[in-house]
Protein backbone atom coordinates (compact mmCIF):
# COMPACT_ATOMS: atom_id res chain seq x y z
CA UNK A 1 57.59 73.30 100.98
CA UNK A 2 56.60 77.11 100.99
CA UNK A 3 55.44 77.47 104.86
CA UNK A 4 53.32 80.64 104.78
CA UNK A 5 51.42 78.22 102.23
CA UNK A 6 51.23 74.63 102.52
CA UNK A 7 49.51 72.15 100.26
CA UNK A 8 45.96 71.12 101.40
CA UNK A 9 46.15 72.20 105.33
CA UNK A 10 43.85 70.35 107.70
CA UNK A 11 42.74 72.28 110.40
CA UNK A 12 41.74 70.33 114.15
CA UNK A 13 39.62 70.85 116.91
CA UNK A 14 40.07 69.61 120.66
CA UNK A 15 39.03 69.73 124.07
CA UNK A 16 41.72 67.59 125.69
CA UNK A 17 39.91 68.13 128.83
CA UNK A 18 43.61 68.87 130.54
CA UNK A 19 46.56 67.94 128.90
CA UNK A 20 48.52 66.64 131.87
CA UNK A 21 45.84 63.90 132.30
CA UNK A 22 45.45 63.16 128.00
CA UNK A 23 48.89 64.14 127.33
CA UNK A 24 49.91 60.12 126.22
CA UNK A 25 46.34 60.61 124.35
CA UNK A 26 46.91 63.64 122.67
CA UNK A 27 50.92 62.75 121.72
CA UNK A 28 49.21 59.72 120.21
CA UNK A 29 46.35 61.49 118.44
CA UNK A 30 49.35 64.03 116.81
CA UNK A 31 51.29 61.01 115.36
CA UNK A 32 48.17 59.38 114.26
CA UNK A 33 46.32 62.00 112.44
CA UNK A 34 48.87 64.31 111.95
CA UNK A 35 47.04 67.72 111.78
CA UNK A 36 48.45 70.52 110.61
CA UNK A 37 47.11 73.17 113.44
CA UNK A 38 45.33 71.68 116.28
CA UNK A 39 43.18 73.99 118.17
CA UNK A 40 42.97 72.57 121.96
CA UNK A 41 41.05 73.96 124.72
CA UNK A 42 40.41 73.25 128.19
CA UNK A 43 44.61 72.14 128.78
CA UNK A 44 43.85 73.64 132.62
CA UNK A 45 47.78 74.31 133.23
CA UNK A 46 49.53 77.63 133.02
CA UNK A 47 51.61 78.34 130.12
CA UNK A 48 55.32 77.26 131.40
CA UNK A 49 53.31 73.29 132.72
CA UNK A 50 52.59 72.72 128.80
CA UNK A 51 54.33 70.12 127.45
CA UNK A 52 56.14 71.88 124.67
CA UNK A 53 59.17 69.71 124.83
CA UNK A 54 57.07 66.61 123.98
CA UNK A 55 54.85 68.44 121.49
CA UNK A 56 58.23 70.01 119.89
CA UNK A 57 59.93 66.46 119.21
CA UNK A 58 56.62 65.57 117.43
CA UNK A 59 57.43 68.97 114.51
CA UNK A 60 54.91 70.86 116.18
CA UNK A 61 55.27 74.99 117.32
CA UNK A 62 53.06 76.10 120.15
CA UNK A 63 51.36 78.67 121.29
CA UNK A 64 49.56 78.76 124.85
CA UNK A 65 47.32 80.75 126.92
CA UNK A 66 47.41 79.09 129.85
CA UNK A 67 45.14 78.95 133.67
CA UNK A 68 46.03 76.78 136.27
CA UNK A 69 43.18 74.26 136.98
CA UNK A 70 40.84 75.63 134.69
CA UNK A 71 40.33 76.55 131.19
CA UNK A 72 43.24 77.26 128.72
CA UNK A 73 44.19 77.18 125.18
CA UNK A 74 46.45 76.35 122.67
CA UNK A 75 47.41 76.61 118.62
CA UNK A 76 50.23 73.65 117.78
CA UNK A 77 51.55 73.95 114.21
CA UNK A 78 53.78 72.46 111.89
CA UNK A 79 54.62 75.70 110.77
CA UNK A 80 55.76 79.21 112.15
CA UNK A 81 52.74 80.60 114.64
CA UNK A 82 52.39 84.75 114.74
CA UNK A 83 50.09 85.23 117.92
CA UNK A 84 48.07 88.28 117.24
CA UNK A 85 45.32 88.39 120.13
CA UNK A 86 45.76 86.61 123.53
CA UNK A 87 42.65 87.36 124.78
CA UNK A 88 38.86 87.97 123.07
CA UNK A 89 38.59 91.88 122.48
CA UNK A 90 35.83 93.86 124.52
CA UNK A 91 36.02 92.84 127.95
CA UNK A 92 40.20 93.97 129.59
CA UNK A 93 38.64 92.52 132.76
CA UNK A 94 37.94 89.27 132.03
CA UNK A 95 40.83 87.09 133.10
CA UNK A 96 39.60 83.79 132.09
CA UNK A 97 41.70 81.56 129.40
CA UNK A 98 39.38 81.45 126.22
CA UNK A 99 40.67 82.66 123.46
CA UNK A 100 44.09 82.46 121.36
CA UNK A 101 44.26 83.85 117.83
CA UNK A 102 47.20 83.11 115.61
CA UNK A 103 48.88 83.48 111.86
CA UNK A 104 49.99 80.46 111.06
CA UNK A 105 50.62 78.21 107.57
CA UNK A 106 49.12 81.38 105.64
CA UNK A 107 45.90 81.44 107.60
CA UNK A 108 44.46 83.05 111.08
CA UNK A 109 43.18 80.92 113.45
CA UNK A 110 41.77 81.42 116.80
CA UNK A 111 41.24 78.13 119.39
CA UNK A 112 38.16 79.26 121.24
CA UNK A 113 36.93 78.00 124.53
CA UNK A 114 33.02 79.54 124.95
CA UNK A 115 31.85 79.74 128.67
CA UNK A 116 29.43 76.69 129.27
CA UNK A 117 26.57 78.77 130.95
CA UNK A 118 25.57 76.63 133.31
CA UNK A 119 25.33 77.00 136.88
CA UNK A 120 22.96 80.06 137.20
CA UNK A 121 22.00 83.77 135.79
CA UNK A 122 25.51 85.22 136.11
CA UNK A 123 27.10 82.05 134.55
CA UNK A 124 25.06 82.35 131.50
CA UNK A 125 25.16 86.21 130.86
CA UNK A 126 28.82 85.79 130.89
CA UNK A 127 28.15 83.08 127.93
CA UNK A 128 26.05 85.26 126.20
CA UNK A 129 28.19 88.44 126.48
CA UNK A 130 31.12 86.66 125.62
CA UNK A 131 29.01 85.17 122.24
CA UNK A 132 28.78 88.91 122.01
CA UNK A 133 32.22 90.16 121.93
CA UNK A 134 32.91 87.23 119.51
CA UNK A 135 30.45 88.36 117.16
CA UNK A 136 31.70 91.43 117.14
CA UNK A 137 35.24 90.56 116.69
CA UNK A 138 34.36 88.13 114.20
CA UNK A 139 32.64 90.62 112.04
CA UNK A 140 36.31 93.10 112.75
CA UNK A 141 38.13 89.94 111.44
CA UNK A 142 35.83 89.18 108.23
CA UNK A 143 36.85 92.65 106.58
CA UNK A 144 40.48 91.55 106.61
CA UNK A 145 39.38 89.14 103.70
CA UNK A 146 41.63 86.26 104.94
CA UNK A 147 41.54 82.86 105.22
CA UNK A 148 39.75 82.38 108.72
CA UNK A 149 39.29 79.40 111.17
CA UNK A 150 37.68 79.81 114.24
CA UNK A 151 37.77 76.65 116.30
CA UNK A 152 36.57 74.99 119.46
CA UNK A 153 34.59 73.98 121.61
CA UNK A 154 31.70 76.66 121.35
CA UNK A 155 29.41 75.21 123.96
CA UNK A 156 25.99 75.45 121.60
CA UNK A 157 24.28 72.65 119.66
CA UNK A 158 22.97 75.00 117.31
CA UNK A 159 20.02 72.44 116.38
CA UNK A 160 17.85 69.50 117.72
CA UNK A 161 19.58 67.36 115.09
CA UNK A 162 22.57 68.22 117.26
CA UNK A 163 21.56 66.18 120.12
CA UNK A 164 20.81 62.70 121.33
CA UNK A 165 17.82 64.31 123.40
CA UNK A 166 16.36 67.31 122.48
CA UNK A 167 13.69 68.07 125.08
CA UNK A 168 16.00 66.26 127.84
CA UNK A 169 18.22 69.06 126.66
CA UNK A 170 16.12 71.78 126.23
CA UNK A 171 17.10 73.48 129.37
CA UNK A 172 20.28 73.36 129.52
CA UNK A 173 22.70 76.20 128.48
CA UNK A 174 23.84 74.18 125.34
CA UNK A 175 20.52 74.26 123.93
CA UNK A 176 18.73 77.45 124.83
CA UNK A 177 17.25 79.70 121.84
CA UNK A 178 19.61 82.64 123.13
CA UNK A 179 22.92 80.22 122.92
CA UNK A 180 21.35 79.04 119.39
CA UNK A 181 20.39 82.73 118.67
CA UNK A 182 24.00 83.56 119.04
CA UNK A 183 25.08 81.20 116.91
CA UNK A 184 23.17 81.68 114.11
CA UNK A 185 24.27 85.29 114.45
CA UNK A 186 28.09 84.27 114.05
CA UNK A 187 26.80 81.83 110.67
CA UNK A 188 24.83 84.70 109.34
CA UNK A 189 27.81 86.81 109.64
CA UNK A 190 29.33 84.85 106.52
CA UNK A 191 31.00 82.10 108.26
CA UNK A 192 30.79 78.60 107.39
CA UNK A 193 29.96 75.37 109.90
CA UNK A 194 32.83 73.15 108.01
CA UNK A 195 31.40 69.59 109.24
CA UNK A 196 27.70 70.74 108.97
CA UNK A 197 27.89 72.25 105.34
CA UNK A 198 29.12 68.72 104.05
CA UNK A 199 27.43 66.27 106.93
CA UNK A 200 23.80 67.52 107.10
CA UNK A 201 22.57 64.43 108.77
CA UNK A 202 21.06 64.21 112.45
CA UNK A 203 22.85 61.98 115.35
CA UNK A 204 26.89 63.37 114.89
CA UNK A 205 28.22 63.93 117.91
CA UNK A 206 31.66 65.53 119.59
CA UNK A 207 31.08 64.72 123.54
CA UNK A 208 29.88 62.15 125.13
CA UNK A 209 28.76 62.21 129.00
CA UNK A 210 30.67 60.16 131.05
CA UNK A 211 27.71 59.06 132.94
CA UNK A 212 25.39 56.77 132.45
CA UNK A 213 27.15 54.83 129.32
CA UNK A 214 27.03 58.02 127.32
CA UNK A 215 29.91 56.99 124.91
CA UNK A 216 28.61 53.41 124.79
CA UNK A 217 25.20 54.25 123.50
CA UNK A 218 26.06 57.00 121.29
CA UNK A 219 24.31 59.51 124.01
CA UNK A 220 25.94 62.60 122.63
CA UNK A 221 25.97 66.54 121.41
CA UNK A 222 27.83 68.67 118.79
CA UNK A 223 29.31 71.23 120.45
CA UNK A 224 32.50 71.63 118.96
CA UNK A 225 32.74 73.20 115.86
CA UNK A 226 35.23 74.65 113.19
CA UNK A 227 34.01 77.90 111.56
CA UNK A 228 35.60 79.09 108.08
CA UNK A 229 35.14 82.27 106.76
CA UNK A 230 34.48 82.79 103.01
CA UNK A 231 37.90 82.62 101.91
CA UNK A 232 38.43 79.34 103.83
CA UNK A 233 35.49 77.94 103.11
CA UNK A 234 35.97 78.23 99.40
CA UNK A 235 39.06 76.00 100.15
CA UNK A 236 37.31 72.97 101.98
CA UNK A 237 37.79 69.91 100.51
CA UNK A 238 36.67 67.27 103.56
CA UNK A 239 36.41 66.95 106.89
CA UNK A 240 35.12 64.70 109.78
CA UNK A 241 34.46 63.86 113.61
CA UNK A 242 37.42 61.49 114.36
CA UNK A 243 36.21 59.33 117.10
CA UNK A 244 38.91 57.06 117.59
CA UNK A 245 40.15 59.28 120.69
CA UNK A 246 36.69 59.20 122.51
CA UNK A 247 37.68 55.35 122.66
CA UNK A 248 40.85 55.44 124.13
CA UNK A 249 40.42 54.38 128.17
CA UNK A 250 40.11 57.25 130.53
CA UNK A 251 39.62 59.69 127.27
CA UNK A 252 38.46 63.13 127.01
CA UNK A 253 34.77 63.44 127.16
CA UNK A 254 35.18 65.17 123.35
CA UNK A 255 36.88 63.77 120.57
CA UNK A 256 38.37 65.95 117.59
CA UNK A 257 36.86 67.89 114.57
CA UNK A 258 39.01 68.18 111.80
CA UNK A 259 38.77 69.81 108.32
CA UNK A 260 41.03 70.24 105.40
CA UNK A 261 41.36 72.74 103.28
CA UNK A 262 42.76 72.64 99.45
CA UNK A 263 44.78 75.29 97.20
């Protein structure tokens, strides 16, 4: 098999909601589904507490940018992984672990952990300026004409259909027309939501609260999403909301997006 090209690549999405807790989870999930890249955020180790032995024996490379307690991200591949940005351009200041772009299986990816918002006015003009900077970089990225996923968990249900609740919702940093705004901006750009563009329908959810029977009664939001750009998207052949994870006991509170992409 040609690595810089591999046959009909599918391309993951996962908040793991730290690693060290899911790691039997997500070393199951890998065997299971068997993705080609998996995008993770929110590991919340540094980079040397990653399990890359155990993630190794399964054929997988990684890449980490690690924070301990909070935040991180990661690209694991079946093939070679070229990291090209470590952190989101714009902002040399901002320390937090959000952002990993990568070459990998003859495409760029990025794993992308968007600030929640929540939590009051400084929290969510840090969301918004960092929607900014990705917009920006996005665009920067777009004139290289390659095949581009940009993965995570963005933080936005970009419509009502998007959520169990809408007006329950309304208010919170997920949902607000700025954080939709945003959004829209990074679609309008040329990119492509891969699940959305071939699962219009309401009621599809990625997390589930863990209050209140959330995952039991289907209580959820899509807020994790898998954006192709033009070249990609060209290639997309299926993809899907695996819930089987969101099952497991003491899971993450999301469960993966996946997409795959043909020759």
């Amino acid at each position: 098999m040609d690595q810089e090209e591999p046959p009909m690549p599918t391309i993951a999405t996962w908040n793991v909601n730290s690693v060290k807790a899911r790691l039997p989870h997500l070393l199951d999930w890998l065997q299971q589904a068997a993705p080609d890249v998996a995008l993770l955020q929110e590991i919340k180790c540094l980079d040397e507490n990653f399990p890359t032995l155990e993630v190794n024996g399964l054929g997988y490379e990684v890449a980490t940018v690690g924070q301990k307690t909070y935040n991180g991200v990661a690209v694991l591949s079946k093939t070679p992984i070229k990291v090209l940005q470590r952190t989101l351009p714009g902002a040399p200041d901002d320390e937090q672990a959000r952002y990993l772009e990568a070459r990998t299986g003859g495409l760029r990816v990025a794993a992308i952990y968007l600030p929640n918002g929540n939590g009051g006015d400084d929290k969510y003009a840090y969301k918004l300026d960092w929607m900014a900077r990705l917009y920006d970089h996005a665009r920067s990225l777009l004139q290289t004409e390659e095949p581009l996923v940009l993965g995570g968990d963005y933080n936005v249900a970009p419509e009502d259909a998007d959520c169990h609740d809408p007006k329950g919702w309304a208010d919170d940093a997920l949902c607000l027309p700025a954080s939709r705004a945003a959004f829209r901006k990074l679609l309008w750009l040329g990119l492509t939501d891969a699940f959305k563009s071939q699962h219009p329908e309401p009621g599809r959810y990625t997390w589930w609260d863990y209050r209140g029977g959330g995952w039991q009664k289907d209580l959820g939001v899509r807020i994790d999403h898998l954006l192709l750009s033009p070249q990609a998207a060209d290639r997309l052949a299926e993809s899907g909301i695996d819930r089987t994870p969101r099952g497991w006991e003491k899971p993450s509170d999301h469960t993966p997006v996946w997409c795959r992409l043909e020759d």
